[in-house]
Protein backbone atom coordinates (compact mmCIF):
# COMPACT_ATOMS: atom_id res chain seq x y z
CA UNK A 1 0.00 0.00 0.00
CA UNK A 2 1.43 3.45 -0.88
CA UNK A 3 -0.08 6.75 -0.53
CA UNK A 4 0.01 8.70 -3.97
CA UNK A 5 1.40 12.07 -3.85
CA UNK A 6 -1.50 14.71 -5.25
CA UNK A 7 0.19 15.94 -8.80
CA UNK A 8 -2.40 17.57 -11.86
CA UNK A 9 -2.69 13.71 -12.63
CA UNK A 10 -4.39 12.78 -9.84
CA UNK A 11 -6.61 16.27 -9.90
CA UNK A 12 -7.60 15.35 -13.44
CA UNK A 13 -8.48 11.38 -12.62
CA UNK A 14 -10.27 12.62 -9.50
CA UNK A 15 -12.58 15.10 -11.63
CA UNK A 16 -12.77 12.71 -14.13
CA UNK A 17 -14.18 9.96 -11.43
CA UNK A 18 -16.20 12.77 -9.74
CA UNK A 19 -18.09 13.17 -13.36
CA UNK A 20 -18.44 9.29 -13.97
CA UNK A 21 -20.24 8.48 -10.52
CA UNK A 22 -22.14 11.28 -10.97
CA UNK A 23 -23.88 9.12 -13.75
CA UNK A 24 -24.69 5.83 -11.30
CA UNK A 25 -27.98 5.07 -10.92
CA UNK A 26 -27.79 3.37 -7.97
CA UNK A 27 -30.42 4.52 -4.92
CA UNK A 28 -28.00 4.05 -2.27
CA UNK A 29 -24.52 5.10 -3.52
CA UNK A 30 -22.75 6.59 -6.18
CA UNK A 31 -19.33 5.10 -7.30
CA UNK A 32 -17.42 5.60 -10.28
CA UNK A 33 -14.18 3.61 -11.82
CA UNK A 34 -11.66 4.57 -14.58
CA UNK A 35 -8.82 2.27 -15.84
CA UNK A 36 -5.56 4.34 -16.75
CA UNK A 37 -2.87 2.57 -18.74
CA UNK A 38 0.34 3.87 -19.99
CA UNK A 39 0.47 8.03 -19.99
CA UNK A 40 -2.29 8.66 -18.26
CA UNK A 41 -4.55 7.70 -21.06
CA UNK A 42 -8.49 5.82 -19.96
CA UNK A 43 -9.29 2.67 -21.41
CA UNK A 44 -12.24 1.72 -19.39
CA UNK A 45 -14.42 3.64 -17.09
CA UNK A 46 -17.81 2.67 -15.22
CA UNK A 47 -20.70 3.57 -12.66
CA UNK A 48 -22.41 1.43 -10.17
CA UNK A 49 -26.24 0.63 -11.90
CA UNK A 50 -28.50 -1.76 -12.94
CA UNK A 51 -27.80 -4.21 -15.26
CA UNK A 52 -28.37 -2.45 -18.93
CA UNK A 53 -28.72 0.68 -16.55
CA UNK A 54 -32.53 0.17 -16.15
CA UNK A 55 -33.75 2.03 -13.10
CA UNK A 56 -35.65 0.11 -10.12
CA UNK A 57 -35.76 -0.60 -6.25
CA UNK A 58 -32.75 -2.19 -5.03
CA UNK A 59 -33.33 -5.52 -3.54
CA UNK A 60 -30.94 -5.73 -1.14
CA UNK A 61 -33.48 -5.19 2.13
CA UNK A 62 -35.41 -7.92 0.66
CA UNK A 63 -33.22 -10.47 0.76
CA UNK A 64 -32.50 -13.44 3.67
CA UNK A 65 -30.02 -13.12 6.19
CA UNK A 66 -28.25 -16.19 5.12
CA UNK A 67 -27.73 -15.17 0.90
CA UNK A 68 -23.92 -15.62 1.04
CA UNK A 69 -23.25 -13.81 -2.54
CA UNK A 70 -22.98 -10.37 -3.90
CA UNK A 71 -26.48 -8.72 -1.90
CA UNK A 72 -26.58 -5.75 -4.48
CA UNK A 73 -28.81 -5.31 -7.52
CA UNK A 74 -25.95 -2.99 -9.45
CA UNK A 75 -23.09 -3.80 -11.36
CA UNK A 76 -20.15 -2.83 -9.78
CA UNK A 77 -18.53 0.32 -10.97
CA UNK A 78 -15.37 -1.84 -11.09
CA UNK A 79 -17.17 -4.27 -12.52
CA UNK A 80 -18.37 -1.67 -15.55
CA UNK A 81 -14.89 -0.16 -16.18
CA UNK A 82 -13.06 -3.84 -16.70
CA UNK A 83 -16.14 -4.79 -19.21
CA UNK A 84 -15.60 -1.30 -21.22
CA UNK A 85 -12.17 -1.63 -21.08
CA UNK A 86 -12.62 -5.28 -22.84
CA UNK A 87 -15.71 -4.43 -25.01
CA UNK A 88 -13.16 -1.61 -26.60
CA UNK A 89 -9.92 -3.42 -27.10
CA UNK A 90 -8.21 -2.42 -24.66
CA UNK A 91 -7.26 -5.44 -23.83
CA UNK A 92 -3.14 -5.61 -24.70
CA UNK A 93 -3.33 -2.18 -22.53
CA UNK A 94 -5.14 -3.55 -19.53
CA UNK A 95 -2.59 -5.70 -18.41
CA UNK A 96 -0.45 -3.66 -16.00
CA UNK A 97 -3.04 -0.50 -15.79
CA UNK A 98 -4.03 1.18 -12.33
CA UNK A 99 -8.28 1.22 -11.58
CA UNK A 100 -9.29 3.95 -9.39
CA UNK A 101 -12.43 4.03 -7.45
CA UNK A 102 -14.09 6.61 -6.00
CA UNK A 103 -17.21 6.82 -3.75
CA UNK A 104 -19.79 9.77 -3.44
CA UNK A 105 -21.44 11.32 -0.61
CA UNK A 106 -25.15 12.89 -0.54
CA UNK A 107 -23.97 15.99 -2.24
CA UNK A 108 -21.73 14.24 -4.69
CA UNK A 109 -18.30 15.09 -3.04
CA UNK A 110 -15.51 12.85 -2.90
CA UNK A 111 -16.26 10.20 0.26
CA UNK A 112 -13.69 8.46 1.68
CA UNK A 113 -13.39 4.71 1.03
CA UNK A 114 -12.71 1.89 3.75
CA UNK A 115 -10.24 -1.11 3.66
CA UNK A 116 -10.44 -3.23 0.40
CA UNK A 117 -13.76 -5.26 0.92
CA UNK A 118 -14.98 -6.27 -2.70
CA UNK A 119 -13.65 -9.99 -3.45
CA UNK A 120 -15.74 -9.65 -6.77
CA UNK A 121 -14.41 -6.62 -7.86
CA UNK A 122 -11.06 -7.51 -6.69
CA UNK A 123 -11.15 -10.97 -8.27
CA UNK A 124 -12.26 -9.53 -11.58
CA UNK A 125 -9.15 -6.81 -11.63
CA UNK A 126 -7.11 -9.51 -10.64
CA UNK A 127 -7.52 -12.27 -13.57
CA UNK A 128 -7.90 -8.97 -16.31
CA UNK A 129 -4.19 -8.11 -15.39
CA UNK A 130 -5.06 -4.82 -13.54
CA UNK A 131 -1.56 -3.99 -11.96
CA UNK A 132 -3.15 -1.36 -8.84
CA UNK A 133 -6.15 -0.68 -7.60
CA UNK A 134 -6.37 2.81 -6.14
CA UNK A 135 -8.60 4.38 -3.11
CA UNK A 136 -9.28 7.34 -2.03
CA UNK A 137 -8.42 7.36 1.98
CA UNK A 138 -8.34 10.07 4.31
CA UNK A 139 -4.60 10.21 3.64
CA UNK A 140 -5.08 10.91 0.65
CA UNK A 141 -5.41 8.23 -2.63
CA UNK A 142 -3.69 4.87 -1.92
CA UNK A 143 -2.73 2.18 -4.05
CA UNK A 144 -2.96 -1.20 -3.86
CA UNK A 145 -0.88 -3.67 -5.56
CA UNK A 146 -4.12 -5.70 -7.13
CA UNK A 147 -3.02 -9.17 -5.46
CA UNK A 148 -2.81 -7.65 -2.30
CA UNK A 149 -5.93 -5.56 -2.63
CA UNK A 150 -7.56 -9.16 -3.28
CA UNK A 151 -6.33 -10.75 -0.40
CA UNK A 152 -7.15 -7.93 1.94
CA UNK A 153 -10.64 -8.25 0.59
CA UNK A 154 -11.04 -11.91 2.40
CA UNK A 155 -9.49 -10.41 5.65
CA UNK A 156 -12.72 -7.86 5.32
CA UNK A 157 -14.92 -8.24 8.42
């Protein structure tokens, strides 16, 4: 884990991500993803929604105490940005890229994230080649080398 120092990179991703949650449909939060390969340049970038972005009541009160998968309706933003990122070509540039995430409060300012908790997400980033997966903490944005992201996501309590 290393905390990134703040350069006009990381103001322009951080805008960027600001703009891309903004788009989530999601009821209950708003999280946006970009995938940046060589020279800053975006090859994949998603929102947390429905699937095919349809709009509808998220069913995650609904369901039983004991459901042991993923108890959202939405497609990870993550989740989004990998599938772009592969639905465009992108995928010689993938391997070795950094995915940032970014979480939005009520008034769509940057919220800070917790520890790594999405095995799905993490997974996913994992097997595509993804070489960091960055956070934004209170220290500022941290990255994750993307195996140890995914094992810090099964420590998650």
């Amino acid at each position: 884990m290393v905390i990134l120092k703040e350069n006009d990179n990381l103001k322009f991703v951080t805008a960027h991500l600001v703009e891309i949650a903004k788009m989530a449909t999601c009821k209950r939060s708003k999280c946006g993803s970009i995938i940046v390969a060589d020279e800053c340049v975006i090859i994949g970038e998603g929102y947390n929604s429905m699937p095919c972005n349809e709009n509808g009541e998220c069913f995650k009160d609904k369901l039983a105490p004991t459901f042991k998968s993923d108890k959202t309706c939405c497609i990870h933003a993550e989740q989004r940005a990998i599938m772009d990122a592969l639905k465009n070509r992108w995928r010689d540039q993938i391997k070795g890229s950094t995915l940032f995430f970014i979480r939005l409060d009520g008034n769509d300012n940057p919220k800070h994230s917790g520890e790594p908790y999405c095995s799905i997400c993490s997974k996913m980033a994992l097997d595509v080649g993804i070489e960091s997966f960055v956070l934004l903490h209170k220290e500022g944005w941290t990255s994750y080398n993307t195996k140890e992201y995914n094992e810090r996501t099964f420590e998650y309590k």
